[in-house]
C-alpha atoms as a PDB file:
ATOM      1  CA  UNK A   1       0.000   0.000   0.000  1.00  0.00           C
ATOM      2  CA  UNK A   2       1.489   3.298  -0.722  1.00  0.00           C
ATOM      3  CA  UNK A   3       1.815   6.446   1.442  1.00  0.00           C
ATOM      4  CA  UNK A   4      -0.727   8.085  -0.202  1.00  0.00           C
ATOM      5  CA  UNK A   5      -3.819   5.534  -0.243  1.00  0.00           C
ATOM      6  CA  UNK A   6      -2.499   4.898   3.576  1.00  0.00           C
ATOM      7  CA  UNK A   7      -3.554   8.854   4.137  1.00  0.00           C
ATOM      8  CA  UNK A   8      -6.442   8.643   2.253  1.00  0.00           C
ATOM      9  CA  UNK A   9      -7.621   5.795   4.650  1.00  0.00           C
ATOM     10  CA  UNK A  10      -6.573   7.640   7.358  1.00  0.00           C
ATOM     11  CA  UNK A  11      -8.857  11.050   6.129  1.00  0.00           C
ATOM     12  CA  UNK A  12     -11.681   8.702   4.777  1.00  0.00           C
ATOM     13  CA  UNK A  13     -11.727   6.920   8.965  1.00  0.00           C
ATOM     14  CA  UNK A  14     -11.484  10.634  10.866  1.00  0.00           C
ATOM     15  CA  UNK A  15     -14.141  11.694   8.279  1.00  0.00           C
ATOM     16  CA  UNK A  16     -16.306   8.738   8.788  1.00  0.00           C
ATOM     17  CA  UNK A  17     -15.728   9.237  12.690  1.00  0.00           C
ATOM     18  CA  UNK A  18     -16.489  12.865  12.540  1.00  0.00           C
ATOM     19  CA  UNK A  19     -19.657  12.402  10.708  1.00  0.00           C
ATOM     20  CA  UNK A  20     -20.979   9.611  13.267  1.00  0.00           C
ATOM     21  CA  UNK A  21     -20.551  12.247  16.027  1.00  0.00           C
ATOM     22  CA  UNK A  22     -22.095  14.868  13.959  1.00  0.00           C
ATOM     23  CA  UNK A  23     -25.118  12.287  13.358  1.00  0.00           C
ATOM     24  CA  UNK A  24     -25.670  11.697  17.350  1.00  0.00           C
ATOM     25  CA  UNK A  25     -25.037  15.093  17.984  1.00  0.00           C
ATOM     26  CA  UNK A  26     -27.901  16.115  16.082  1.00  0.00           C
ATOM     27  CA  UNK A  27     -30.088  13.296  17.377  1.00  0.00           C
ATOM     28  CA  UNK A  28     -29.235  13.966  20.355  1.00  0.00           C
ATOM     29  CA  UNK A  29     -29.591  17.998  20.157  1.00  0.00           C
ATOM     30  CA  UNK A  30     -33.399  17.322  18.441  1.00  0.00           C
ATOM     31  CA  UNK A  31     -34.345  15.054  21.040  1.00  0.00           C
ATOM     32  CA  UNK A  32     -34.042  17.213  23.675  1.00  0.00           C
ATOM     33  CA  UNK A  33     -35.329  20.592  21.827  1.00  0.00           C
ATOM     34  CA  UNK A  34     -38.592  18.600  21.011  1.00  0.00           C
ATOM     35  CA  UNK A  35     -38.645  17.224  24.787  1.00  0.00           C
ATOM     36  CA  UNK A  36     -38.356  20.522  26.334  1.00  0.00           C
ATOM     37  CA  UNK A  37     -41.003  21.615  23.635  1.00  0.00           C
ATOM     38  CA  UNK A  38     -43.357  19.382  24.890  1.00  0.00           C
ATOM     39  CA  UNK A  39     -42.451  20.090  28.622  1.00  0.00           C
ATOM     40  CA  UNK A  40     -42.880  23.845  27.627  1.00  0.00           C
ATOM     41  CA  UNK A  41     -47.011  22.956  26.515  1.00  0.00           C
ATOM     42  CA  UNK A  42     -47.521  20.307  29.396  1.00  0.00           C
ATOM     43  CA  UNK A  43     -45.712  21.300  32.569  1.00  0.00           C
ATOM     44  CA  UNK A  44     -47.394  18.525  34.499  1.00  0.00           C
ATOM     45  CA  UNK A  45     -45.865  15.825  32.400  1.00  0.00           C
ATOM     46  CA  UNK A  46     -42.392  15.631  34.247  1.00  0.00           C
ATOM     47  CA  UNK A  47     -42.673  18.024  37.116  1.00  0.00           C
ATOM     48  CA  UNK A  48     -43.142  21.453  36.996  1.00  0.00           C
ATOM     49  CA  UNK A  49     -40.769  23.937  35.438  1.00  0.00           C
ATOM     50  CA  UNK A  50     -40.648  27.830  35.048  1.00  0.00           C
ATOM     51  CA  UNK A  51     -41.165  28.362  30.994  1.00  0.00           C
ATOM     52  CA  UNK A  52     -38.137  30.928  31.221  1.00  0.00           C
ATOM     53  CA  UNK A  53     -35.551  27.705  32.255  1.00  0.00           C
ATOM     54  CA  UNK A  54     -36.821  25.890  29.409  1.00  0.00           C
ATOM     55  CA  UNK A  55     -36.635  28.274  26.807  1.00  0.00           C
ATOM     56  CA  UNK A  56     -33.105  29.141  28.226  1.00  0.00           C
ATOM     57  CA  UNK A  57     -32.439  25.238  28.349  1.00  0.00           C
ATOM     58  CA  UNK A  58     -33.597  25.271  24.878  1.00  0.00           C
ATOM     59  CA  UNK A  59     -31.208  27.945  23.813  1.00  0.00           C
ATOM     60  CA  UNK A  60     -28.343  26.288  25.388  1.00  0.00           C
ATOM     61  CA  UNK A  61     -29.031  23.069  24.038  1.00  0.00           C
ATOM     62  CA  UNK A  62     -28.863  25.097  20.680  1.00  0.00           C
ATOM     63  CA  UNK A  63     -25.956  27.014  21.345  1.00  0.00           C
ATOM     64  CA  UNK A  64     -24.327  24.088  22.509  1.00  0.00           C
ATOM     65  CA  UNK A  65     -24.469  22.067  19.110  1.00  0.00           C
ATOM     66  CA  UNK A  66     -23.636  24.970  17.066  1.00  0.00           C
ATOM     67  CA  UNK A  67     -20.426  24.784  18.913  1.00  0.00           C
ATOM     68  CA  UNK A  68     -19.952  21.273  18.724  1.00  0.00           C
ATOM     69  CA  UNK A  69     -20.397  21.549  14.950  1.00  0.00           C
ATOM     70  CA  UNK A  70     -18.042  24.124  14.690  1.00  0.00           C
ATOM     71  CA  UNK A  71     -15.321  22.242  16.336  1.00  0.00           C
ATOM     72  CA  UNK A  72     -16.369  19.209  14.817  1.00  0.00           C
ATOM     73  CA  UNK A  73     -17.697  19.240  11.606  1.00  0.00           C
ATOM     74  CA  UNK A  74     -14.422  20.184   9.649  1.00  0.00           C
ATOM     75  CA  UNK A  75     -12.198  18.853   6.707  1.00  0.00           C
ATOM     76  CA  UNK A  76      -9.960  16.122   9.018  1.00  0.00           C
ATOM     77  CA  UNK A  77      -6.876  17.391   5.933  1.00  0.00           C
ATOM     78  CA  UNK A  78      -7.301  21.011   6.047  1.00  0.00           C
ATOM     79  CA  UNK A  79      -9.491  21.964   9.137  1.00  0.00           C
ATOM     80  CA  UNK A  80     -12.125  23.941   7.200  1.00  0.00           C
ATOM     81  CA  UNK A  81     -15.949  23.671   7.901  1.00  0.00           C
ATOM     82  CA  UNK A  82     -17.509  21.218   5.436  1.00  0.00           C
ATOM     83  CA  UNK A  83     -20.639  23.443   5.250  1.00  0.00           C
ATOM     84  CA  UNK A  84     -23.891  21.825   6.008  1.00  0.00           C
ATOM     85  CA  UNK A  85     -24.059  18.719   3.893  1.00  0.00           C
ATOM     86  CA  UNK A  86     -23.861  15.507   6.103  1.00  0.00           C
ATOM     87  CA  UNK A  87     -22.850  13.307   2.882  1.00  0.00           C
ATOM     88  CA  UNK A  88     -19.957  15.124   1.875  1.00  0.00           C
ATOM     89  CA  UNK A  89     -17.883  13.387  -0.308  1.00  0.00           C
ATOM     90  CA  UNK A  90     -15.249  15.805  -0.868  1.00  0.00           C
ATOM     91  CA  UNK A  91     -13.493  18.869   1.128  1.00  0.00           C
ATOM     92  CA  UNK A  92     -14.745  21.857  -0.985  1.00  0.00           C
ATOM     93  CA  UNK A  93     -11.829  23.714   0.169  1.00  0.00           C
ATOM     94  CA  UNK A  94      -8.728  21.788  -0.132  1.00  0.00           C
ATOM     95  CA  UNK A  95     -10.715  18.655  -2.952  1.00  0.00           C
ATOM     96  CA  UNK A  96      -9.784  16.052  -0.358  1.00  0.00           C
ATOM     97  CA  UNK A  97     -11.930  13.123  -0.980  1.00  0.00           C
ATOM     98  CA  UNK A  98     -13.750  12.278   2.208  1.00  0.00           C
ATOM     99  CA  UNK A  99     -15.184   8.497   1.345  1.00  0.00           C
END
């Protein structure tokens, strides 16, 4: 194998890595937007809570996958933001193929 298809694994695994966080992270973050949603409408469900914390839990729920995607979702070559395709296939900044 040479050097080259050796770093093209090696882009092709962090890539495939970095999109399976990306995937939970968004799971994740929509889960609990649409659970504090539905806490927001029916306080009794789980307890009561003040509709101020949940719209600030919402917001920081928010806030705190925009982050994560801007620390993770980049090119694992040249460190730039993929944009917001989740099927990349290439960097569109450096042409690195991704798959």
């Amino acid at each position: 194998m040479t050097m080259q298809k050796s770093a093209d694994k090696q882009v092709a695994r962090e890539f495939w890595l970095r999109q399976g966080r990306q995937l939970l992270a968004i799971a994740i973050s929509v889960f609990l937007v649409l659970l504090m949603a539905v806490l927001y409408k029916r306080h009794d469900l789980l307890g009561e809570f003040a509709n101020t914390t949940l719209a600030t839990a919402q917001l920081v729920v928010i806030t705190a996958f925009i982050a994560f995607t801007a620390y993770n979702w980049r090119c694992p070559k040249c460190k730039k933001y993929l944009g917001p395709n989740i099927s990349n296939r290439a960097c569109r900044h450096c042409r690195t193929r991704l798959r």
